[in-house]
Protein backbone atom coordinates (compact mmCIF):
# COMPACT_ATOMS: atom_id res chain seq x y z
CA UNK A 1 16.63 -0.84 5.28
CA UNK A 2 15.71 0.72 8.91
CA UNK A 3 13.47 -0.56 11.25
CA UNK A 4 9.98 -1.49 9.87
CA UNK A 5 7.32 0.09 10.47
CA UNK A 6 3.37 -0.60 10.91
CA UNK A 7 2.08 -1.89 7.55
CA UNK A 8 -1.30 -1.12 6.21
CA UNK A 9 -2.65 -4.52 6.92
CA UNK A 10 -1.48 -4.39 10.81
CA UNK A 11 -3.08 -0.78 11.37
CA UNK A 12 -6.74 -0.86 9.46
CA UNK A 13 -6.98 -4.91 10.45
CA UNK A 14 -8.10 -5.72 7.19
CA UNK A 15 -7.64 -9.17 7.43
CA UNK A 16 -6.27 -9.84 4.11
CA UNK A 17 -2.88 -10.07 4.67
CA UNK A 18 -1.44 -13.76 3.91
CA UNK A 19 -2.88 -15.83 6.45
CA UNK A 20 -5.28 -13.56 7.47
CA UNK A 21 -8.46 -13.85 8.85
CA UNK A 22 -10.14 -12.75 5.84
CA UNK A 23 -7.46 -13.82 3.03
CA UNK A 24 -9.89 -17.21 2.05
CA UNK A 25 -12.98 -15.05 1.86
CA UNK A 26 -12.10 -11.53 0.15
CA UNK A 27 -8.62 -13.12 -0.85
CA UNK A 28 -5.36 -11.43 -0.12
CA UNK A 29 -4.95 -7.90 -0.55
CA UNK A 30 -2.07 -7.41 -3.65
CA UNK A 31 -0.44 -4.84 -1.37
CA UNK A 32 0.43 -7.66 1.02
CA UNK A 33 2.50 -9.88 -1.44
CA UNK A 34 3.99 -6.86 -3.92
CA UNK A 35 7.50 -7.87 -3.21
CA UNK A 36 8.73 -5.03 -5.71
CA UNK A 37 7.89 -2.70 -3.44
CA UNK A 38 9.42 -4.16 -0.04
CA UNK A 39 11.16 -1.49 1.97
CA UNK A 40 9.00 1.27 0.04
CA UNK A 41 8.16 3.88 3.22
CA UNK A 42 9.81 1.00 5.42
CA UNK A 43 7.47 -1.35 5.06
CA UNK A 44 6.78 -4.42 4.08
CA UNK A 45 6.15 -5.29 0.71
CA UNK A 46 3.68 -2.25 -0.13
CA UNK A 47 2.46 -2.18 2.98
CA UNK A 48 3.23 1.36 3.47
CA UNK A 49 2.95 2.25 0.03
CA UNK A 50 -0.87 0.47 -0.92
CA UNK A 51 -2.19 3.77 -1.93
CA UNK A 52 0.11 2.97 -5.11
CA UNK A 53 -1.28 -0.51 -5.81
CA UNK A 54 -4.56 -1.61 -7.99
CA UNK A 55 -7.22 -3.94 -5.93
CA UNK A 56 -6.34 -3.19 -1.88
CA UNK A 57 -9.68 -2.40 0.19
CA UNK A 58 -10.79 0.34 1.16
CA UNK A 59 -13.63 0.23 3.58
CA UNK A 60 -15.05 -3.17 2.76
CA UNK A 61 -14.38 -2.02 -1.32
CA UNK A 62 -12.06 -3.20 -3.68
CA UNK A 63 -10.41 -0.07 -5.26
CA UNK A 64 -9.33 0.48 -8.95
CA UNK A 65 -6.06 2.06 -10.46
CA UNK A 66 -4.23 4.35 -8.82
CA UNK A 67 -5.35 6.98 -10.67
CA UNK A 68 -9.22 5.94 -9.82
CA UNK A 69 -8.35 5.74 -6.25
CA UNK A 70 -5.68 8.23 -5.31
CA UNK A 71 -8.04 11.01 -4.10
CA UNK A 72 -9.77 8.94 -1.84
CA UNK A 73 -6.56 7.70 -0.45
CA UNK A 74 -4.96 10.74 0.59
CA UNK A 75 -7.69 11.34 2.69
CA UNK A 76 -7.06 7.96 4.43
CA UNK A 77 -5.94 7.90 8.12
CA UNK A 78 -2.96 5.29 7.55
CA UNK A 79 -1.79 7.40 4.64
CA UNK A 80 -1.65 10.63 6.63
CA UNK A 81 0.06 8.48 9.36
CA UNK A 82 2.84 7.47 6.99
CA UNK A 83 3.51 10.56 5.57
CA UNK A 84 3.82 11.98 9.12
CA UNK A 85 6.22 9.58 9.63
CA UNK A 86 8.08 10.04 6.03
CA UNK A 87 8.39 13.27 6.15
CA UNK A 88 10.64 14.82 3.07
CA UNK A 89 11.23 10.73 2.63
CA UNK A 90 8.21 9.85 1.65
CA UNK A 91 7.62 7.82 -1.26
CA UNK A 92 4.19 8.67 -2.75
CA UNK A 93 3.87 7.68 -6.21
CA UNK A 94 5.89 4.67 -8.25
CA UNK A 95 8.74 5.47 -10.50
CA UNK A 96 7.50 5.99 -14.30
CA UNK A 97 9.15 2.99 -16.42
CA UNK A 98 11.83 3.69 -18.36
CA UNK A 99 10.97 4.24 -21.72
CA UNK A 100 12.01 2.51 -24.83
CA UNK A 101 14.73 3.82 -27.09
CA UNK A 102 12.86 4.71 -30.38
């Protein structure tokens, strides 16, 4: 992986990262510990990629699926940053599952 980059947490100083300020409150936001997606955008864990996970924040709110939230997101300062920074590279949506033979 390249160099890291600013993760969501670190930019919109949520709080909610492990340890956070906020984490015992409004517990920790699920894009902070998704260790499937570590390295996604070069970040860590989905910390450039939260737009993709159920239950972050989003302006004191706890947002849904991606599909419920998505729109919202790509309206979202920290989004547009990291797909400035992407570019072409950008990962914006999960890979579908592989499905089962039949």
């Amino acid at each position: 992986m390249s160099e890291q980059r600013q993760n969501c947490w670190e930019c919109m100083k949520c709080g909610r990262e492990p340890g956070g300020v906020n984490a015992k409150e409004l517990g920790v936001c699920p894009a902070s510990v998704d260790v499937v997606c570590d390295g996604t955008n070069k970040g860590k864990n989905a910390g450039r990629f939260c737009w993709a996970v159920a239950g972050t924040f989003c302006n004191g709110d706890v947002q849904g699926t991606l599909a419920q939230k998505f729109k919202s997101c790509l309206g979202c300062p920290f989004y547009k940053e990291v797909e400035e920074q992407e570019g072409r590279e950008l990962t914006l949506l999960p890979p579908h599952p592989k499905k089962p033979d039949l």
